[in-house]
C-alpha atoms as a PDB file:
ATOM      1  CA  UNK A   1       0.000   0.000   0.000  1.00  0.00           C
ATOM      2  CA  UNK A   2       1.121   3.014  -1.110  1.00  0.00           C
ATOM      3  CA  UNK A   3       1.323   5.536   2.370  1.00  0.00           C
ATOM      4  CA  UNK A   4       2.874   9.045   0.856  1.00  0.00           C
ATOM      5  CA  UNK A   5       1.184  12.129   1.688  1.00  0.00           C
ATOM      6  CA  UNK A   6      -0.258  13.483  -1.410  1.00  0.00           C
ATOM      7  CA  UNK A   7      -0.683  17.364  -0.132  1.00  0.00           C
ATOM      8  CA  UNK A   8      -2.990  18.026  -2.783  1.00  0.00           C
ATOM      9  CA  UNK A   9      -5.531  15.671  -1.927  1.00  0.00           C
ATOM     10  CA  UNK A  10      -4.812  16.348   2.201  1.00  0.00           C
ATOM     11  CA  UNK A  11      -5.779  19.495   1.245  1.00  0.00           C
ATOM     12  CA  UNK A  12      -8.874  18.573  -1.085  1.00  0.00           C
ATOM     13  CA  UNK A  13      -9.629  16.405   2.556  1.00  0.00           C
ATOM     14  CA  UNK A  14      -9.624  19.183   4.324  1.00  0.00           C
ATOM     15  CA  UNK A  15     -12.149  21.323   2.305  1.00  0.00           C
ATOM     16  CA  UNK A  16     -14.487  18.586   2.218  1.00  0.00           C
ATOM     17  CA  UNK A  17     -14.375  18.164   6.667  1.00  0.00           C
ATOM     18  CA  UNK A  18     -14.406  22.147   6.612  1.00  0.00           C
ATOM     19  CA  UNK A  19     -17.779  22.406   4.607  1.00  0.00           C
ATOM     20  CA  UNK A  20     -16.697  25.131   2.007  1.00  0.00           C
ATOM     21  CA  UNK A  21     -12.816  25.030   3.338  1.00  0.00           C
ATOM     22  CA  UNK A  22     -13.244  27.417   6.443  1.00  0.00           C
ATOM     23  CA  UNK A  23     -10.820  24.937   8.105  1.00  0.00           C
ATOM     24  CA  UNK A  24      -8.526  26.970   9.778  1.00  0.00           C
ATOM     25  CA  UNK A  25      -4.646  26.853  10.420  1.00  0.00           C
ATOM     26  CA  UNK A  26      -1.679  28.179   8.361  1.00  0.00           C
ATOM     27  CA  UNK A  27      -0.333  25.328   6.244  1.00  0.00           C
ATOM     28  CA  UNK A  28       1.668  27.673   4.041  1.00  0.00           C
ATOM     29  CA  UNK A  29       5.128  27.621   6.082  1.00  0.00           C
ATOM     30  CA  UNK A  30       4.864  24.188   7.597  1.00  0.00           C
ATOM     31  CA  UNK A  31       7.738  21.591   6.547  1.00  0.00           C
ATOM     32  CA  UNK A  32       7.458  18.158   5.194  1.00  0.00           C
ATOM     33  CA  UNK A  33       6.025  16.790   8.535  1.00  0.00           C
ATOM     34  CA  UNK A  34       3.458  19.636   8.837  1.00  0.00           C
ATOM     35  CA  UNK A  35       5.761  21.354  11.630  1.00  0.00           C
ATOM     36  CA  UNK A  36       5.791  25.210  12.177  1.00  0.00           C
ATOM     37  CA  UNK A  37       7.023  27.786  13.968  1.00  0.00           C
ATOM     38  CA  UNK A  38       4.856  28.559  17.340  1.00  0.00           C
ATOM     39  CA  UNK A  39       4.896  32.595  17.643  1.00  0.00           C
ATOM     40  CA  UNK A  40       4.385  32.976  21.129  1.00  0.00           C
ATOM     41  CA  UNK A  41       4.962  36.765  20.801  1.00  0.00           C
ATOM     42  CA  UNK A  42       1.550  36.724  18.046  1.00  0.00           C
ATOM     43  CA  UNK A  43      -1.112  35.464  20.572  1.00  0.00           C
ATOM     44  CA  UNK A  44      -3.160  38.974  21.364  1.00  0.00           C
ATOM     45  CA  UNK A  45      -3.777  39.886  24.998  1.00  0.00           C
ATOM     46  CA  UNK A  46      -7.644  39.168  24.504  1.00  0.00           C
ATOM     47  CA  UNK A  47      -6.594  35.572  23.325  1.00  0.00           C
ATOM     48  CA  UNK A  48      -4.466  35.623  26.597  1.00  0.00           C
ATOM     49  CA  UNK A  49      -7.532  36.706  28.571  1.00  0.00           C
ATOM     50  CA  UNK A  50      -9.488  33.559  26.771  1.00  0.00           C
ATOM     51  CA  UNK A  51      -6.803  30.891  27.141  1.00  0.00           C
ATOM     52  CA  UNK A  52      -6.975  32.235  31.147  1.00  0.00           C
ATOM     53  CA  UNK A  53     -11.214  31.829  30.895  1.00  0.00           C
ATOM     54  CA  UNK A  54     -10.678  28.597  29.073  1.00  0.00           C
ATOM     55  CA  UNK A  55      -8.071  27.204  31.476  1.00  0.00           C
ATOM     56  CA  UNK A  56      -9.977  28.280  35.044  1.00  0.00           C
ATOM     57  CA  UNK A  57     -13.382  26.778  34.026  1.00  0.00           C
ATOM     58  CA  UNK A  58     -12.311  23.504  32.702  1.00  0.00           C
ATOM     59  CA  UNK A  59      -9.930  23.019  36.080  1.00  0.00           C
ATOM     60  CA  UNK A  60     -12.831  23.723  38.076  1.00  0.00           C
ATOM     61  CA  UNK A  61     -14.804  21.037  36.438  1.00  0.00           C
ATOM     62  CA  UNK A  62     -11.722  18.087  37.031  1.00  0.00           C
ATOM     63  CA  UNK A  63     -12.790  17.136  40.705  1.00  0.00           C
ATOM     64  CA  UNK A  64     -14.979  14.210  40.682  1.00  0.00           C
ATOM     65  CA  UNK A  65     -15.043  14.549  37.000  1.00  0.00           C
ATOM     66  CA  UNK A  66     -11.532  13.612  35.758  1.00  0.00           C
ATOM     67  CA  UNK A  67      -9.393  10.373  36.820  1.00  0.00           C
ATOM     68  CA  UNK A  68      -6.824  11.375  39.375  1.00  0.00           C
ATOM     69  CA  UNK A  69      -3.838  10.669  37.523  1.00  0.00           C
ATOM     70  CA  UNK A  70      -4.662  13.591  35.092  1.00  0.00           C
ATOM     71  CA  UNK A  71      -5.476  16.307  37.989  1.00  0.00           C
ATOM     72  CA  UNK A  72      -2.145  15.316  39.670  1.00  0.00           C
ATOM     73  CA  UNK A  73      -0.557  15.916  36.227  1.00  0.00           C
ATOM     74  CA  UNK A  74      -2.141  19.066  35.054  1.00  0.00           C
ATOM     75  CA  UNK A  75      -0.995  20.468  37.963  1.00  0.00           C
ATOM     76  CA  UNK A  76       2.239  19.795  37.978  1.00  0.00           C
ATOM     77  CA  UNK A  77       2.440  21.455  34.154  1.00  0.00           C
ATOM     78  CA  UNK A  78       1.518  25.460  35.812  1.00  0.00           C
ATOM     79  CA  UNK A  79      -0.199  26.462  32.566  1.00  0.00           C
ATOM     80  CA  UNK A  80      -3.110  28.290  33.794  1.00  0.00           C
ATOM     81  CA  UNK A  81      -1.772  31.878  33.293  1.00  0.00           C
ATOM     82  CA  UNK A  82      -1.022  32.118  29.856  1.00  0.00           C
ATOM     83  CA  UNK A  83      -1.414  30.525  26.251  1.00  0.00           C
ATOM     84  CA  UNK A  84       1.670  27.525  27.513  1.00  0.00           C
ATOM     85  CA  UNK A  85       5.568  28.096  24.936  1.00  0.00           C
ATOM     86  CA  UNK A  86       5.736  24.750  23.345  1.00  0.00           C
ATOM     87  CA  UNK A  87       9.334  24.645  23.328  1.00  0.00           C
ATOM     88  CA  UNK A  88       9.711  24.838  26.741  1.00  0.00           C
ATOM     89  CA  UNK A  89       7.368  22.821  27.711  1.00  0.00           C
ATOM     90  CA  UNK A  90       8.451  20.099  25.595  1.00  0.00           C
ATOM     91  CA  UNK A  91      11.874  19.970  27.206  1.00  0.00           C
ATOM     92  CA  UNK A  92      10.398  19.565  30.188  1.00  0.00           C
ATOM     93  CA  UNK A  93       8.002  16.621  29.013  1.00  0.00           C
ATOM     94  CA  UNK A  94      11.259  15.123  27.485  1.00  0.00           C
ATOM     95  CA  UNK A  95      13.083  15.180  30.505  1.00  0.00           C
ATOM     96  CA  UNK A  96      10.106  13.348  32.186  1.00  0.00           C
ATOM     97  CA  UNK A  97       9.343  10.872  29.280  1.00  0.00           C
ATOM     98  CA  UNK A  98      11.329  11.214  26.128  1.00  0.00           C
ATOM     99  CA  UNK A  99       8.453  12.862  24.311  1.00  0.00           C
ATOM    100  CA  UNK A 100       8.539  16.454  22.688  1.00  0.00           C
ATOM    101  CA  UNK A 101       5.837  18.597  21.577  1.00  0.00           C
ATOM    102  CA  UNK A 102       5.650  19.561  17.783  1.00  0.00           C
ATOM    103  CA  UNK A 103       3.736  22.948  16.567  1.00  0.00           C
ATOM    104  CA  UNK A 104       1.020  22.000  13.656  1.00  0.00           C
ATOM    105  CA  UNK A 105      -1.437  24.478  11.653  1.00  0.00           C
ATOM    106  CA  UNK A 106      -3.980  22.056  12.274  1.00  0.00           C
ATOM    107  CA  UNK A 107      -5.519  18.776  11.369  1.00  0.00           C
ATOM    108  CA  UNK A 108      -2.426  17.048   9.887  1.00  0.00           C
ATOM    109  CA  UNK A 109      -2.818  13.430   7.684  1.00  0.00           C
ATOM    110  CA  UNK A 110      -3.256  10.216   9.864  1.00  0.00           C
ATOM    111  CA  UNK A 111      -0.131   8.990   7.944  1.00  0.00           C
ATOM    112  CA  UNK A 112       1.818  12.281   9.759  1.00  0.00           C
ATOM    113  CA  UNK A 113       0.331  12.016  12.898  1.00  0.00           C
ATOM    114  CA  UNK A 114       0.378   8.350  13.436  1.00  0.00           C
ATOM    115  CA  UNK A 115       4.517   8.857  12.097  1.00  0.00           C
ATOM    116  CA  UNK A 116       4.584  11.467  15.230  1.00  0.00           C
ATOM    117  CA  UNK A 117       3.428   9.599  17.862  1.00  0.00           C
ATOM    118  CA  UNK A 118       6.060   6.460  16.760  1.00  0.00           C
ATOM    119  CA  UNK A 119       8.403   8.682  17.287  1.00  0.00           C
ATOM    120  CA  UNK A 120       7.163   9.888  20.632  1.00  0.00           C
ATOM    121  CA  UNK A 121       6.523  13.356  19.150  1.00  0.00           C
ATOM    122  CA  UNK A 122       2.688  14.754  19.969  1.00  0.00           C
ATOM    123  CA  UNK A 123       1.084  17.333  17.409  1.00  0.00           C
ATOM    124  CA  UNK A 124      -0.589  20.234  19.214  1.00  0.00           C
ATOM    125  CA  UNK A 125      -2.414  22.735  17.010  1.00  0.00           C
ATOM    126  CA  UNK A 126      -1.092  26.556  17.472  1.00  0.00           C
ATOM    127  CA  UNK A 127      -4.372  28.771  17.288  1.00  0.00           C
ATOM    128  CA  UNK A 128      -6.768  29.434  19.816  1.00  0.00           C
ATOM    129  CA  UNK A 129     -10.664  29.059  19.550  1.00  0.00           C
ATOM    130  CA  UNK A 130     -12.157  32.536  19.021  1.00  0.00           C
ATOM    131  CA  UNK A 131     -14.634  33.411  21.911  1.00  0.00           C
ATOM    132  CA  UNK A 132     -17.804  32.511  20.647  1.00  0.00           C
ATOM    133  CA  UNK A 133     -16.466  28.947  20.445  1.00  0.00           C
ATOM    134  CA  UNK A 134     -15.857  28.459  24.196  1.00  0.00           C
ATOM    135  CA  UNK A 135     -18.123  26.043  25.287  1.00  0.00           C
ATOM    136  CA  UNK A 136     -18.118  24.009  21.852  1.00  0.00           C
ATOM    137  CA  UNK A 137     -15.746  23.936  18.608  1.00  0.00           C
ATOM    138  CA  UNK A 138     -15.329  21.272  15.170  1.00  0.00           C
ATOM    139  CA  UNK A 139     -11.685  21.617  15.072  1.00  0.00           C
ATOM    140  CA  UNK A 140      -9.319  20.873  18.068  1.00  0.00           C
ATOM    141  CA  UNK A 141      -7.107  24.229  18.973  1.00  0.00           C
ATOM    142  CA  UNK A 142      -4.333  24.647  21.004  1.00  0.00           C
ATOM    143  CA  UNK A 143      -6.225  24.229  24.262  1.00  0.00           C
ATOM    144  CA  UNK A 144      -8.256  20.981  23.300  1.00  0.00           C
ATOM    145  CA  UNK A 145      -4.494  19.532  22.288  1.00  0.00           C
ATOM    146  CA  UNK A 146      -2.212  21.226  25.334  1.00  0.00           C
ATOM    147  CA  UNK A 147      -4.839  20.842  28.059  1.00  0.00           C
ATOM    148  CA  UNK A 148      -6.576  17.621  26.998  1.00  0.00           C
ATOM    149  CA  UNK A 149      -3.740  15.596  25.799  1.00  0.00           C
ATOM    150  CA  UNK A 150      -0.239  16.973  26.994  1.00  0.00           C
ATOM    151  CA  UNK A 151      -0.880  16.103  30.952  1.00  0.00           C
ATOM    152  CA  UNK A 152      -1.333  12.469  30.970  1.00  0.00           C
ATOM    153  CA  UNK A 153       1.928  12.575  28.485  1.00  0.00           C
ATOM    154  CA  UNK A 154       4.312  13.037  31.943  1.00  0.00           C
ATOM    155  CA  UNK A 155       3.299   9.879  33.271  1.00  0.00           C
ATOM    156  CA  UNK A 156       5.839   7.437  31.862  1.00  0.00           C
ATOM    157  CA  UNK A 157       2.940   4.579  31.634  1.00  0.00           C
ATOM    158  CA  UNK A 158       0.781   6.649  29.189  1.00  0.00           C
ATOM    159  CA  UNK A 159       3.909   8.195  27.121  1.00  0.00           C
ATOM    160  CA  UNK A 160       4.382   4.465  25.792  1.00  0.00           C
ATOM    161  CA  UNK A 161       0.993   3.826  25.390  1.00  0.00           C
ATOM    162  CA  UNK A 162       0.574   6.661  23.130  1.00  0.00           C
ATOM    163  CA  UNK A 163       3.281   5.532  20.966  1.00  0.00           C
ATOM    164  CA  UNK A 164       2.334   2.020  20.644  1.00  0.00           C
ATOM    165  CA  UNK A 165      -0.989   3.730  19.084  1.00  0.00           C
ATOM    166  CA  UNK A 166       1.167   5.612  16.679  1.00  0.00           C
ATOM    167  CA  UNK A 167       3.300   2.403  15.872  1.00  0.00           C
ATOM    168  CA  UNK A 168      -0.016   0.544  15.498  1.00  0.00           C
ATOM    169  CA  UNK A 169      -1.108   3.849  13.187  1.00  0.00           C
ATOM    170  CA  UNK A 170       1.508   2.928  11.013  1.00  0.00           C
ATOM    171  CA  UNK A 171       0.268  -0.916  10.620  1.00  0.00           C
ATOM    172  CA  UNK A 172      -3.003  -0.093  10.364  1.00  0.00           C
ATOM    173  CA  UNK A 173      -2.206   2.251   7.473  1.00  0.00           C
ATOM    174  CA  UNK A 174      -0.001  -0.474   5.977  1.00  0.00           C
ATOM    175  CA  UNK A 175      -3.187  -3.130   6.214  1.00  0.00           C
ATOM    176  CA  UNK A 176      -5.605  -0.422   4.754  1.00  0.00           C
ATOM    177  CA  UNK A 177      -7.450  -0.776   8.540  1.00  0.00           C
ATOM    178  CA  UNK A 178      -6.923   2.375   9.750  1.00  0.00           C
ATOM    179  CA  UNK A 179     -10.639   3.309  10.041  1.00  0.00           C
ATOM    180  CA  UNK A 180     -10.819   0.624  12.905  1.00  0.00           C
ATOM    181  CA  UNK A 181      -7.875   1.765  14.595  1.00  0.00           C
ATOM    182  CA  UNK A 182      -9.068   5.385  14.722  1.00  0.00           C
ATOM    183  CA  UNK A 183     -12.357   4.277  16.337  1.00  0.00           C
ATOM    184  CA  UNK A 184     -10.527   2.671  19.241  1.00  0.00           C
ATOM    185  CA  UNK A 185      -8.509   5.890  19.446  1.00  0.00           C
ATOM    186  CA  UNK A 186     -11.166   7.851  19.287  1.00  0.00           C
ATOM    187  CA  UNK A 187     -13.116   5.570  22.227  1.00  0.00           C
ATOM    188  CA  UNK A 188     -10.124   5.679  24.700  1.00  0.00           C
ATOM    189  CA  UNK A 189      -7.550   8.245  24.010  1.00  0.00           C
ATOM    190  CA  UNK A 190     -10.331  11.428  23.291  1.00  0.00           C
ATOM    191  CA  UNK A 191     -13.084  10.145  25.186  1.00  0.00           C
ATOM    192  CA  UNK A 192     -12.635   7.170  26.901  1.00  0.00           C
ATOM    193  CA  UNK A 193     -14.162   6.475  30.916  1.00  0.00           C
ATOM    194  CA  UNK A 194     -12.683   4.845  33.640  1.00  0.00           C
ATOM    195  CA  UNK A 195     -14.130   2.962  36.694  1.00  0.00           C
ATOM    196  CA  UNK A 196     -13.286   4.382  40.027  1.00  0.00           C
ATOM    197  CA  UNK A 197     -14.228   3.645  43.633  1.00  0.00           C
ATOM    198  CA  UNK A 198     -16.365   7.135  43.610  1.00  0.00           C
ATOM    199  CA  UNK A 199     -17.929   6.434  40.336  1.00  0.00           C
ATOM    200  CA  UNK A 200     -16.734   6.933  36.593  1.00  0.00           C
ATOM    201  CA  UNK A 201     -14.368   9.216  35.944  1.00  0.00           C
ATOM    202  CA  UNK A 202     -13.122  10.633  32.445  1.00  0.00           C
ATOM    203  CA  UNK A 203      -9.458  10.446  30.938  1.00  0.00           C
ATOM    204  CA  UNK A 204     -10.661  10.901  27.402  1.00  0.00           C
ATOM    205  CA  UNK A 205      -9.041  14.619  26.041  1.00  0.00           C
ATOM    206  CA  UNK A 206     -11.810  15.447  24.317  1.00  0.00           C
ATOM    207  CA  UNK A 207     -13.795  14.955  27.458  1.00  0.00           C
ATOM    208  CA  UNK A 208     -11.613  16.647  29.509  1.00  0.00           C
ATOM    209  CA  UNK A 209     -10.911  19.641  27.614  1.00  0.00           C
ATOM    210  CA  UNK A 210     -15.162  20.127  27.242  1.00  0.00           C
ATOM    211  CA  UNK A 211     -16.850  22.118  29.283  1.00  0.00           C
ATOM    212  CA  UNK A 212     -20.100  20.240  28.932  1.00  0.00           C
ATOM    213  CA  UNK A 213     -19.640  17.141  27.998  1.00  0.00           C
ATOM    214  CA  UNK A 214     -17.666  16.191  30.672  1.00  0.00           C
ATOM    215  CA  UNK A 215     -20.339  16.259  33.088  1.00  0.00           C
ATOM    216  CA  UNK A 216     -22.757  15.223  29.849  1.00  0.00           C
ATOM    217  CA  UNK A 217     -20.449  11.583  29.870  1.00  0.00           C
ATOM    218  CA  UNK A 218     -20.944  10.863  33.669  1.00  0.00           C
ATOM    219  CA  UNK A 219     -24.104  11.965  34.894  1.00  0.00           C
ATOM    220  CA  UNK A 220     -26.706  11.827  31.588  1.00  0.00           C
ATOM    221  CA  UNK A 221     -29.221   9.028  31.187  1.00  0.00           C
ATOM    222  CA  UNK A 222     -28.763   9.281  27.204  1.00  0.00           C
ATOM    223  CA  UNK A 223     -25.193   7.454  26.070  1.00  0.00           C
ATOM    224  CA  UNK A 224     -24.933   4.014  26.531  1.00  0.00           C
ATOM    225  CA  UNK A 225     -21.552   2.981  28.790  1.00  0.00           C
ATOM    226  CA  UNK A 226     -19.894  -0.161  27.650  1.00  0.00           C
ATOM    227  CA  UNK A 227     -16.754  -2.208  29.031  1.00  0.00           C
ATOM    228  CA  UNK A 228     -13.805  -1.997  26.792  1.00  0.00           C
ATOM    229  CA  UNK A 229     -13.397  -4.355  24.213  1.00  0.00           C
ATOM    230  CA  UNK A 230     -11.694  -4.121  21.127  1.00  0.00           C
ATOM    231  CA  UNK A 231     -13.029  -6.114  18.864  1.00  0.00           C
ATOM    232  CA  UNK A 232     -16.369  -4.193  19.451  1.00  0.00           C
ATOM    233  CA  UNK A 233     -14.860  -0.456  19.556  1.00  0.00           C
ATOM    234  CA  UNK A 234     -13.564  -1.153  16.354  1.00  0.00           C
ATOM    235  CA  UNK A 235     -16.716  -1.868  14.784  1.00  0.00           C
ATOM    236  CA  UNK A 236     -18.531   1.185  16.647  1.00  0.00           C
ATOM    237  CA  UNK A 237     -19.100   4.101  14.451  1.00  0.00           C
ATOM    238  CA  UNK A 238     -18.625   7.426  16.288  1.00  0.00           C
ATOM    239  CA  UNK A 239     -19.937  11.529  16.109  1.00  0.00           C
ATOM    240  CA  UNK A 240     -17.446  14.149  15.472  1.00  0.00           C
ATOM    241  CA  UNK A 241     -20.047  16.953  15.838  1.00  0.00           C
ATOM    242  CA  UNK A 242     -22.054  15.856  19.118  1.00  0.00           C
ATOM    243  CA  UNK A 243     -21.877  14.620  22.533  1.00  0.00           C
ATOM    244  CA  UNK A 244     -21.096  10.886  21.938  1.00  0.00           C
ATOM    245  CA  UNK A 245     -24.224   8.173  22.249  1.00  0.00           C
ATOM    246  CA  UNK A 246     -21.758   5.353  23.674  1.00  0.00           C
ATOM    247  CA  UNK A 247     -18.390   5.409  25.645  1.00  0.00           C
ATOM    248  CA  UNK A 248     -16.257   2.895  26.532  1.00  0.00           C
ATOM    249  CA  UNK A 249     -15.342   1.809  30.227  1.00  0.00           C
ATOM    250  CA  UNK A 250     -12.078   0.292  31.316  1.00  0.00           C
ATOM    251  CA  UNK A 251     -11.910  -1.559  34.925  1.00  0.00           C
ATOM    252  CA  UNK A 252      -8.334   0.286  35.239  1.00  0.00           C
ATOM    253  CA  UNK A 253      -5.520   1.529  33.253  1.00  0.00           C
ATOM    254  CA  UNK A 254      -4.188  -2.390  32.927  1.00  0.00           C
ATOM    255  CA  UNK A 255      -7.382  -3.106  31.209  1.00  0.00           C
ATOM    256  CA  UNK A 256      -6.659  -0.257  28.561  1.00  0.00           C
ATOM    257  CA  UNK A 257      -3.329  -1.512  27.879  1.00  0.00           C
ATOM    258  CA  UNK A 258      -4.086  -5.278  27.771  1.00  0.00           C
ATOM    259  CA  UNK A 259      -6.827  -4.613  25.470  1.00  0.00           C
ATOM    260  CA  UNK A 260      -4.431  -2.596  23.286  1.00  0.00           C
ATOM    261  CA  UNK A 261      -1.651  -4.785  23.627  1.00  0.00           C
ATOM    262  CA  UNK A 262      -2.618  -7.741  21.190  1.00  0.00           C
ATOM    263  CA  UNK A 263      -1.391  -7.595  17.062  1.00  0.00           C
ATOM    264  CA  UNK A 264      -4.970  -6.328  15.760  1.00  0.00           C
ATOM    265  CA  UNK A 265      -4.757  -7.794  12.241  1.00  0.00           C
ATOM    266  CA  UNK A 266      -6.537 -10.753  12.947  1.00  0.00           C
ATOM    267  CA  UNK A 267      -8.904  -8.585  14.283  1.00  0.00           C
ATOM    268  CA  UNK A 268      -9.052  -6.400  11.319  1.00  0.00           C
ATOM    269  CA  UNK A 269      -9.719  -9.157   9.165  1.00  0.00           C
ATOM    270  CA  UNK A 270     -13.052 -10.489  10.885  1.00  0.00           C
ATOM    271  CA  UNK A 271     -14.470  -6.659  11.145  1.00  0.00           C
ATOM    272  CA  UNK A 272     -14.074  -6.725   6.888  1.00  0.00           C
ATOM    273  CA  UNK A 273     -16.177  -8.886   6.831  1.00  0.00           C
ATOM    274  CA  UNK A 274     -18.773  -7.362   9.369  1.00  0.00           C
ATOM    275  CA  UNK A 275     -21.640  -4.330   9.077  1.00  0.00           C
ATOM    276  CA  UNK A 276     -20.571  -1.513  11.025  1.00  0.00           C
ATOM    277  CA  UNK A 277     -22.305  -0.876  14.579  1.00  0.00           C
ATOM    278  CA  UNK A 278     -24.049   2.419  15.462  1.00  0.00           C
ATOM    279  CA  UNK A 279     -22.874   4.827  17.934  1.00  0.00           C
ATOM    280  CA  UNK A 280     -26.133   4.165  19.552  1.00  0.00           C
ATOM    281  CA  UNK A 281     -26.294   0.242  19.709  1.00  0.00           C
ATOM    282  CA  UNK A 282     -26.035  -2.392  22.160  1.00  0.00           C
ATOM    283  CA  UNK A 283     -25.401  -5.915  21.897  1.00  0.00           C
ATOM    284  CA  UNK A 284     -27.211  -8.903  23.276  1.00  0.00           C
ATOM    285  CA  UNK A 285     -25.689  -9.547  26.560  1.00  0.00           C
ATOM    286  CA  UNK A 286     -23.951  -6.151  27.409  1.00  0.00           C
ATOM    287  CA  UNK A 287     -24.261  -4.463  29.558  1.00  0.00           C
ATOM    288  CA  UNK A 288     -25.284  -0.795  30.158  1.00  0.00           C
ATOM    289  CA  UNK A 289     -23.234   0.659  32.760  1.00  0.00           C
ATOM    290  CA  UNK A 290     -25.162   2.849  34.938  1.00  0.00           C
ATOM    291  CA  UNK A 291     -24.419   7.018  35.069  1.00  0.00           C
ATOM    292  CA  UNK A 292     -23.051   8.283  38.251  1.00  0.00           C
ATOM    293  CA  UNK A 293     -25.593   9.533  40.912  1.00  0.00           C
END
């Protein structure tokens, strides 16, 4: 299978997610891997003032909302006052793990991304959301990526997670299967749940990083809440423009990485030749995991 970027039809990818290629980001200066140059000196005082807004609302939210392991990480990273330097926060996250941050424009191709996170390298967008987007945008911005994503990247246990899923990318890619991987991504590492002994908690970063849906996850009546399995995530479709109708529990993080573990092409082979599940279903015999109370 033939995996080189084509930046003509990226772009032609783009305009069709964008609906009439309002997708933002700068792609005109990035290199070959879709890296640019973060102006920290550009970001306005107002955009400041938001990433501040941003930052103090979705920290209040955390407690009894987020899994532990995230608050104790977000506050070791001392972000909240302004719009975080990449650079030096990614020699601080190398230090701690051997991973660096890279500036993007935006959305970059899987084959990119997935190429990133192999090499323990994670993507975070450089613009900010413009203020009538706080509470909900399409595209994830600098905060979705920095606050949602970068925290759990200290702990050493996640770091190599995270670039398993980018080796795996690269397989999937290689297998034409990437579709399946990106639902289980999309399940666990933006909006997956975890079991605690006070009730579910969220380590998902788009969760975390969403002012209403990470109450929306825990507490509604609507989404179904399923145990982890990957066979079955794979087939689940997903919504990139709503609260989601299903999430996906683990026990505990062991149960995340044992169910991640295992070479996924058999897997990938049986789901070929199976019909896609909606976001909404369940299956004989699951079960619906209660919300929190």
């Amino acid at each position: 299978m033939n995996t080189t970027v084509d930046q003509a039809d990226f772009f032609k990818t783009l305009e069709e997610k964008s609906d009439g290629a309002s997708l933002r980001g700068d792609y005109s200066r990035c290199d070959a891997q879709y890296v640019v140059r973060q102006d920290s000196s550009g970001y306005t005082a107002e955009q400041q003032a938001l990433w501040r807004k941003l930052y103090q609302r979705q920290a209040k939210l955390l407690p009894g909302r987020a899994c532990e392991l995230f608050i104790d990480s977000l506050g070791k990273l001392d972000a909240s006052a302004e719009i975080p330097c990449l650079e030096r926060t990614s020699e601080a996250l190398h230090k701690a793990t051997g991973w660096q941050l890279v500036a993007v424009p935006g959305l970059i191709p899987d084959l990119t991304f997935f190429e990133h996170l192999a090499e323990r390298r994670f993507p975070v967008t450089v613009w900010l959301r413009e203020p009538h987007e706080f509470d909900y945008i399409v595209e994830p911005d600098i905060f979705h990526d920095f606050f949602g994503h970068v925290p759990l990247l200290f702990n050493p246990i996640f770091a190599d997670h995270l670039q398993q899923f980018g080796k795996g990318g690269l397989k999937a890619l290689r297998l034409d299967a990437l579709k399946y991987l990106a639902r289980l991504y999309w399940y666990t590492v933006e909006f997956g749940l975890i079991e605690s002994p006070q009730g579910l908690r969220a380590y998902g970063a788009g969760i975390l990083s969403s002012g209403g849906e990470i109450e929306y996850c825990l507490t509604s009546p609507k989404p179904r809440r399923i145990a982890l399995e990957a066979e079955r995530t794979m087939r689940t479709l997903y919504k990139i423009d709503s609260y989601q109708e299903t999430y996906f529990v683990i026990r505990d993080y062991q149960h995340l990485f044992d169910v991640t573990a295992p070479d996924f092409a058999p897997i990938y082979e049986r789901i070929r030749m199976e019909e896609a599940l909606p976001a909404n279903s369940l299956l004989p015999g699951e079960i619906n995991i209660a919300p929190n109370r």
